[in-house]
C-alpha atoms as a PDB file:
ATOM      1  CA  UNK A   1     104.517  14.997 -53.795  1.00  0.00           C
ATOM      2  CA  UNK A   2     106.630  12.475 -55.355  1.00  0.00           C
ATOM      3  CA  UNK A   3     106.913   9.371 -55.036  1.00  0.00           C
ATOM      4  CA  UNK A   4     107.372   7.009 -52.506  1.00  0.00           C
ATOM      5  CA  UNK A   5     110.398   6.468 -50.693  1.00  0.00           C
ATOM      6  CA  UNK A   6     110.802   2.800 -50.978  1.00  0.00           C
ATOM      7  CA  UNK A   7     113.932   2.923 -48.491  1.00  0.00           C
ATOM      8  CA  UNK A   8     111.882   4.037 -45.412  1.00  0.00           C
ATOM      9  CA  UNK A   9     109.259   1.889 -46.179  1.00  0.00           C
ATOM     10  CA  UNK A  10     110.532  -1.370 -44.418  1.00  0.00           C
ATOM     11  CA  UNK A  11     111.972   1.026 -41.648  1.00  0.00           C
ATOM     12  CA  UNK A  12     108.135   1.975 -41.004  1.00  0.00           C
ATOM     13  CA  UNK A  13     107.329  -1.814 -41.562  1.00  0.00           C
ATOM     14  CA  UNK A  14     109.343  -3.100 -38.904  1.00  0.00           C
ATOM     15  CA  UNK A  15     108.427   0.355 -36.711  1.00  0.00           C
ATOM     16  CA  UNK A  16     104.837  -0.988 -36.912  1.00  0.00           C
ATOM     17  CA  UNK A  17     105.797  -4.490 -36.023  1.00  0.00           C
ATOM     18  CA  UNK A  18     108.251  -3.004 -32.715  1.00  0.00           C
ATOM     19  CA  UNK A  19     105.028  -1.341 -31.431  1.00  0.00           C
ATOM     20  CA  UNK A  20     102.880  -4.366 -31.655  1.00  0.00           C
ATOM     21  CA  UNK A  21     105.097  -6.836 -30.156  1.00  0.00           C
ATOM     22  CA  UNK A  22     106.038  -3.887 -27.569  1.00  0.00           C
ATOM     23  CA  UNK A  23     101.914  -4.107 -27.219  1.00  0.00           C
ATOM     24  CA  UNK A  24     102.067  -8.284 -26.821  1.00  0.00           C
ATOM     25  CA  UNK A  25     105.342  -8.037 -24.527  1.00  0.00           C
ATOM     26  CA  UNK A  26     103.554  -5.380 -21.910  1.00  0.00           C
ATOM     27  CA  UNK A  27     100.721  -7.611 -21.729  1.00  0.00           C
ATOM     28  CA  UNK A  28     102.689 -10.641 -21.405  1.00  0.00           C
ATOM     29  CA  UNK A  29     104.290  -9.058 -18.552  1.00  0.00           C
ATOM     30  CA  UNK A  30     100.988  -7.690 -16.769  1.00  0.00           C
ATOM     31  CA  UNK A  31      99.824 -11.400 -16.939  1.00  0.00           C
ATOM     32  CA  UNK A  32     102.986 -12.537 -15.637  1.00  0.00           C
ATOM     33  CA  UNK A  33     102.827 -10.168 -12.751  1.00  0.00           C
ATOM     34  CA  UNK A  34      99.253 -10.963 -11.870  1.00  0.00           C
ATOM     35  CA  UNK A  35     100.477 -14.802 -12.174  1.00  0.00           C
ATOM     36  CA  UNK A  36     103.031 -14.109  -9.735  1.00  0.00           C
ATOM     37  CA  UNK A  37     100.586 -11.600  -7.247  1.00  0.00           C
ATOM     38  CA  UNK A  38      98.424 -15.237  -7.187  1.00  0.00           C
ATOM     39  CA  UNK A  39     100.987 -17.439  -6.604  1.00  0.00           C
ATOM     40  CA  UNK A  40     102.478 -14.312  -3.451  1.00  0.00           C
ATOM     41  CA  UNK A  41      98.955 -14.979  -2.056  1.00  0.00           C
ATOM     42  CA  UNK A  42      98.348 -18.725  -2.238  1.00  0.00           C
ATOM     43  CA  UNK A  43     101.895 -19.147  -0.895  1.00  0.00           C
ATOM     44  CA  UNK A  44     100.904 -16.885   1.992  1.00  0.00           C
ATOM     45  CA  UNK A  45      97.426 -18.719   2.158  1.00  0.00           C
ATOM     46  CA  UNK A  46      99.227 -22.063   2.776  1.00  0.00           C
ATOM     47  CA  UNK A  47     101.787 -20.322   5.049  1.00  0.00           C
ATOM     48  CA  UNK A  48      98.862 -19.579   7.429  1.00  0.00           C
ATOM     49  CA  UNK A  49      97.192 -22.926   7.182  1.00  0.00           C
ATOM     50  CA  UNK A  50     101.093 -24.489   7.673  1.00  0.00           C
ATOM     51  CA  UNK A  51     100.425 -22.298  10.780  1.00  0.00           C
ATOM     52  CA  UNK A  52      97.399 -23.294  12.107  1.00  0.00           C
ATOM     53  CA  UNK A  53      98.463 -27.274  11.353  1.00  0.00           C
ATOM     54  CA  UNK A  54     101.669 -26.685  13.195  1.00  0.00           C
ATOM     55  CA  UNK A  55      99.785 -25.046  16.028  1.00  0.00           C
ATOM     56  CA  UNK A  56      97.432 -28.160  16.269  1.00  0.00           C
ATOM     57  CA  UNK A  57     100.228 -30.497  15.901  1.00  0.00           C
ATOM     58  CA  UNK A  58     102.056 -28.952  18.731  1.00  0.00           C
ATOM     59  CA  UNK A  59      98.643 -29.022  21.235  1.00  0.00           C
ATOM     60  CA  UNK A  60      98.498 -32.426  20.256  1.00  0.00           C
ATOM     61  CA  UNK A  61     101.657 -33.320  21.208  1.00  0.00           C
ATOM     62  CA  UNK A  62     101.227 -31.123  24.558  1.00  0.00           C
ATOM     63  CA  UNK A  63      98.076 -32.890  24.970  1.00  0.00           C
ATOM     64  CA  UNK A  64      99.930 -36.554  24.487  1.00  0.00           C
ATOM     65  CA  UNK A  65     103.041 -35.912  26.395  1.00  0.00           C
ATOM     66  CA  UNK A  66     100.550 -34.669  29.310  1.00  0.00           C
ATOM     67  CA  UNK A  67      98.178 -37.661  28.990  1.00  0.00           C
ATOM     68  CA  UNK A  68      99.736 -40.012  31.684  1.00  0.00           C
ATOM     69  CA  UNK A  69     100.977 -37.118  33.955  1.00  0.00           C
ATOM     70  CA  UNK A  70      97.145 -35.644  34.074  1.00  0.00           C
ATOM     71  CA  UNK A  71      96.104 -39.030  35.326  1.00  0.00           C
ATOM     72  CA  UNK A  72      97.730 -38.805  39.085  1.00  0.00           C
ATOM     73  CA  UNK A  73      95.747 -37.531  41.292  1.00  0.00           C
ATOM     74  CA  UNK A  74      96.588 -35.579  44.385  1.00  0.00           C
ATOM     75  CA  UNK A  75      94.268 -34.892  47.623  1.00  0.00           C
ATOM     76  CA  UNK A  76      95.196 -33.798  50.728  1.00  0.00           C
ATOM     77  CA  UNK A  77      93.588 -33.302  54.372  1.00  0.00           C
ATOM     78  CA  UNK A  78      94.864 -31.281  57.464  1.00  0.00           C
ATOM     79  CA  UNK A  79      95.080 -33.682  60.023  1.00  0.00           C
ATOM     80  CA  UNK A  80      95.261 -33.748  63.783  1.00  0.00           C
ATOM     81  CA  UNK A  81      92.778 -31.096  64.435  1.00  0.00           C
ATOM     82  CA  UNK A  82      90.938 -31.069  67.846  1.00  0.00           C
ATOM     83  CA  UNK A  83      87.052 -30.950  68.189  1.00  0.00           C
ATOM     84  CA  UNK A  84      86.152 -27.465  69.268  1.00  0.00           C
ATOM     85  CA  UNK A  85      83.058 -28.137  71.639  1.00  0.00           C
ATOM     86  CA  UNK A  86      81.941 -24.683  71.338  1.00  0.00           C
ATOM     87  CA  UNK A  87      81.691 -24.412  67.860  1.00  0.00           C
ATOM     88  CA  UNK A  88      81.359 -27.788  66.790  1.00  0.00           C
ATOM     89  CA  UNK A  89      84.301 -27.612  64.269  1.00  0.00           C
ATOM     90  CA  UNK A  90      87.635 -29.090  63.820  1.00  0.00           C
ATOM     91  CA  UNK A  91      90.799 -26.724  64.856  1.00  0.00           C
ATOM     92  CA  UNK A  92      94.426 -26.402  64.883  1.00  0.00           C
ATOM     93  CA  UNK A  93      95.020 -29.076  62.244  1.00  0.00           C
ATOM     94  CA  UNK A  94      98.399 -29.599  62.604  1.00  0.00           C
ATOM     95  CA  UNK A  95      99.751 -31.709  59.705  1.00  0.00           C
ATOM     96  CA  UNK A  96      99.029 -32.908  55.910  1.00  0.00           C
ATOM     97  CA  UNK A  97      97.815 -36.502  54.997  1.00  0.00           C
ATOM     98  CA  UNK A  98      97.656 -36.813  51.015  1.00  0.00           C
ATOM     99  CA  UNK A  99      97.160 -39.362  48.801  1.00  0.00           C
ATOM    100  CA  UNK A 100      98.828 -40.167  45.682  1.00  0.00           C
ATOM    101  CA  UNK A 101      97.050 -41.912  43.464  1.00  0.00           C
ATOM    102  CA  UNK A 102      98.340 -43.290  40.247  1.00  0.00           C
ATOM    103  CA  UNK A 103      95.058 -43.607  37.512  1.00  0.00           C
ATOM    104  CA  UNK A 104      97.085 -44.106  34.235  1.00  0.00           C
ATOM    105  CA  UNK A 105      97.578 -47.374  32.332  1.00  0.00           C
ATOM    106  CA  UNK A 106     101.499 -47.183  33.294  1.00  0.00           C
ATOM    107  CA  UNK A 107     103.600 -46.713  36.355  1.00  0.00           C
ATOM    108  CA  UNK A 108     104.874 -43.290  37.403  1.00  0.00           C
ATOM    109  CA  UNK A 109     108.479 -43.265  39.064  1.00  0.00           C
ATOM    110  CA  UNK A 110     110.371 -41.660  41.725  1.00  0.00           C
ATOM    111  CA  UNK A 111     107.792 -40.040  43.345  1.00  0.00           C
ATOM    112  CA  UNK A 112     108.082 -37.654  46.415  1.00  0.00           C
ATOM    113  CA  UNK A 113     106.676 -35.042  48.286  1.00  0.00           C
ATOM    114  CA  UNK A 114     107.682 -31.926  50.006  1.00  0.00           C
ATOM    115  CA  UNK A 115     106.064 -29.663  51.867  1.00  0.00           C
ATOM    116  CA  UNK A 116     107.480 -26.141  52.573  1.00  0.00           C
ATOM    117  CA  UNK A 117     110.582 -27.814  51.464  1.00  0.00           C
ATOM    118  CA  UNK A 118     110.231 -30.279  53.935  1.00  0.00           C
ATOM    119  CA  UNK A 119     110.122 -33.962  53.259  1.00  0.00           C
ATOM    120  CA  UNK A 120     107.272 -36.381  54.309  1.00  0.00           C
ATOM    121  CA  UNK A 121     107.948 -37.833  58.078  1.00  0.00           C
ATOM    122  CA  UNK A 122     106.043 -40.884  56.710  1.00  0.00           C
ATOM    123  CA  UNK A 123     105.116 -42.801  53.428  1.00  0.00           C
ATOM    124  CA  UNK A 124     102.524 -45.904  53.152  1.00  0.00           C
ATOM    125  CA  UNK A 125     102.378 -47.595  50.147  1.00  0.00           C
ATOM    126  CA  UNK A 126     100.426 -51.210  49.264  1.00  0.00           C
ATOM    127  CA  UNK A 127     104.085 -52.706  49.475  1.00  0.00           C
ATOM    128  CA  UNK A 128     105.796 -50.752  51.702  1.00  0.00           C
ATOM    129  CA  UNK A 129     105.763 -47.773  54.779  1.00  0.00           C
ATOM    130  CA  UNK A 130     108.587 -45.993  56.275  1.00  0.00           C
ATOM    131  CA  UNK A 131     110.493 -42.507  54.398  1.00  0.00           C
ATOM    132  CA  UNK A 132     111.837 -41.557  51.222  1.00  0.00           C
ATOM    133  CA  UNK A 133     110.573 -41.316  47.890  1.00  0.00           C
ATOM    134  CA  UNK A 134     108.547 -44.347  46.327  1.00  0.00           C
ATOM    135  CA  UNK A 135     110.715 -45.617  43.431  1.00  0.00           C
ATOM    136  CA  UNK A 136     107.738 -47.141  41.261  1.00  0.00           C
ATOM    137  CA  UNK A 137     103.711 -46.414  41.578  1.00  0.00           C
ATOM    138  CA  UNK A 138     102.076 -48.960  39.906  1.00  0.00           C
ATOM    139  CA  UNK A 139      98.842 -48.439  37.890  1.00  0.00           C
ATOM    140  CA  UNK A 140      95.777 -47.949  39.660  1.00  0.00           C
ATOM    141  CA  UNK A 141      98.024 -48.108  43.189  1.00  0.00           C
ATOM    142  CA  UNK A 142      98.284 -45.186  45.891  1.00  0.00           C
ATOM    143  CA  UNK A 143     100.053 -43.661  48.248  1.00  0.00           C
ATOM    144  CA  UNK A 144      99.491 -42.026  51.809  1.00  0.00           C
ATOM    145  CA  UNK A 145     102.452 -39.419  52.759  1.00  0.00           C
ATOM    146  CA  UNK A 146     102.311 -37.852  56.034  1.00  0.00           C
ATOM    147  CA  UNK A 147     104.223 -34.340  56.466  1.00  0.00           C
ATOM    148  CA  UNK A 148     105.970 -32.877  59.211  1.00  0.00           C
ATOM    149  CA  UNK A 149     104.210 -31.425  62.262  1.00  0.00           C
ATOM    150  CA  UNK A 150     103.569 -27.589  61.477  1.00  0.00           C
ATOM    151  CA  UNK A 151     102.175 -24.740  64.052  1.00  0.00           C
ATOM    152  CA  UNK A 152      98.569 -24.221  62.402  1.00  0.00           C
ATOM    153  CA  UNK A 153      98.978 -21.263  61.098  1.00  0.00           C
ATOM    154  CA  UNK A 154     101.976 -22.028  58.725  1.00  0.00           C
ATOM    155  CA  UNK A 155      99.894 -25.087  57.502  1.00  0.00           C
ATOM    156  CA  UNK A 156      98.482 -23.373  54.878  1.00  0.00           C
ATOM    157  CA  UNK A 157     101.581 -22.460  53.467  1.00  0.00           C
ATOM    158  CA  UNK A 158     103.084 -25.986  53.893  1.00  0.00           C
ATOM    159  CA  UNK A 159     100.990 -27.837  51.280  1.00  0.00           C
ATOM    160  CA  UNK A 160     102.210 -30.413  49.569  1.00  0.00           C
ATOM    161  CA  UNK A 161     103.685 -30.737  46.167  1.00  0.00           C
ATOM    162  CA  UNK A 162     104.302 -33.818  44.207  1.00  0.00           C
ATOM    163  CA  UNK A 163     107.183 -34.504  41.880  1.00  0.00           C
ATOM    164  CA  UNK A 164     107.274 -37.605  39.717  1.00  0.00           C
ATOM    165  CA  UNK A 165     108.377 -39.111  36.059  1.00  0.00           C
ATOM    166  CA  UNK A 166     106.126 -40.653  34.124  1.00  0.00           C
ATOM    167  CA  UNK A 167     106.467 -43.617  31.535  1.00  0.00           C
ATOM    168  CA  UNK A 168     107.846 -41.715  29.128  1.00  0.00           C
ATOM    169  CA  UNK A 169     111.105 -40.073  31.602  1.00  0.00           C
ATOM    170  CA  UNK A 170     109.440 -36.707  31.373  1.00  0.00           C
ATOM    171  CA  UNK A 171     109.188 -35.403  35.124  1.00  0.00           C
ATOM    172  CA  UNK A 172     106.461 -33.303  36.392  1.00  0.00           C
ATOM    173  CA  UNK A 173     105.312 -31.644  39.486  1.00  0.00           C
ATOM    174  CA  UNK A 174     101.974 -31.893  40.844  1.00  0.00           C
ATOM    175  CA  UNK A 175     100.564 -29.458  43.253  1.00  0.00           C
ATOM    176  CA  UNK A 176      98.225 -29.005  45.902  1.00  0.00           C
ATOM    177  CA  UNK A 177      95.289 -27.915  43.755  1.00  0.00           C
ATOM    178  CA  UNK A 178      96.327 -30.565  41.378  1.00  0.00           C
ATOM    179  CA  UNK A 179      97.765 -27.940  38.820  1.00  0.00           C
ATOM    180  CA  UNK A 180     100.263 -29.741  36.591  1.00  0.00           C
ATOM    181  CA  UNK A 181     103.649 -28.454  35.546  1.00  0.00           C
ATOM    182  CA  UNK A 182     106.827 -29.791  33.791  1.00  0.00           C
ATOM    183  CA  UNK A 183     110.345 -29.518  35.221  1.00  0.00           C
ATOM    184  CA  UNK A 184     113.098 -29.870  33.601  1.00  0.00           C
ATOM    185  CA  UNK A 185     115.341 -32.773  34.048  1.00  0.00           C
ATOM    186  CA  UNK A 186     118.124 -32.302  36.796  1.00  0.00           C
ATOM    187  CA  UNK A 187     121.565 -31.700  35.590  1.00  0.00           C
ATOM    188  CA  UNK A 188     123.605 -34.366  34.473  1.00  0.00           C
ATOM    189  CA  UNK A 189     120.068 -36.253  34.040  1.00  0.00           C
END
C-alpha cells in the first residue's frame, strides 16, 4: 500500500456529496408528488361539491321559475249528463265545464283552452263572457270555459288543457290532471 492518492480524493468527496443530495432530491420529489396527489384529490373533492351546489342552484331556480305557474289551478266537470232513473247515476255527459283559477300574487296572461284541439264554445270571466282567449287573469280571479259538444264517448279524450304566461313571459301548459309543463315560446316570440 502506498500512500494516498490525494487526486481522487476530492473526486470521492464530491461522489459522496452527489449521492446525498441525489438522496435529498428523490425525497424532495416524493413529497412533491404526494403534495400534488392531495391537491388531484381536494380539487376533485371541490369539483363534486361545485356539483352538488350547481345541482341545488339549478332546482332552485326550477323551483322559482315554477312558483307562479304551480299556483293556477285547473278543475274540470263533464257536464250535461242525464239522470239515469234506473241506476241513479249521471250519463252521457256531453261537454267540459272547467275553471281556471289564478292563486298567485301576479296576473297570468293570454290564457286559453283547447280541448281535442278544439277551442272553448264559451268563456266567463268576472269582467267579461263570450270566446277567445282571456288576455289578463288577475290574482285571485277565475275563469269558467265551456268546450264544444262531444259524443260521450270521445269526452274522455277531449279534456282540457290550459296554456298561459305567467309574470315573468315564461309560458306554460296546464293539463287536465293539473300536471305542469313548459313550452317553448312561439317563433318569432
Amino acid at each position: 500500500m502506498g500512500s494516498i492518492n490525494w487526486g481522487d480524493v476530492p473526486t470521492w468527496i464530491a461522489g459522496a456529496f452527489a449521492a446525498v443530495a441525489a438522496y435529498y432530491a428523490r425525497g424532495t420529489l416524493r413529497s412533491q408528488q404526494e403534495q400534488i396527489k392531495e391537491q388531484r384529490e381536494f380539487i376533485a373533492e371541490q369539483a363534486a361539491n361545485l356539483r352538488l351546489e350547481r345541482q341545488q342552484l339549478q332546482a332552485q331556480l326550477a323551483e322559482r321559475r315554477s312558483a307562479q305557474a304551480r299556483l293556477v289551478r285547473l278543475n274540470h266537470e263533464a257536464a250535461g249528463a242525464e239522470l239515469n232513473d234506473e241506476t241513479g247515476r249521471l250519463e252521457n255527459a256531453d261537454h267540459w265545464v272547467v275553471t281556471v283559477r289564478n292563486d298567485s300574487d301576479a296576473p297570468i296572461y293570454d290564457v286559453s283552452a283547447t280541448f281535442s284541439g278544439q277551442s272553448p264554445e264559451w268563456v266567463r270571466t268576472e269582467d267579461r263572457a263570450g270566446g277567445g282567449p282571456v288576455r289578463v287573469l288577475g290574482r285571485s280571479k277565475e275563469i269558467v270555459l265551456t268546450s264544444p259538444r262531444f259524443t260521450p264517448t270521445r269526452l274522455m279524450e277531449a279534456r282540457p288543457v290550459v296554456d298561459f304566461r305567467d309574470a315573468e313571459g315564461l309560458r306554460w301548459r296546464l293539463l287536465h290532471d293539473e300536471r305542469l309543463e313548459e313550452i317553448p315560446a312561439p317563433e318569432g316570440a
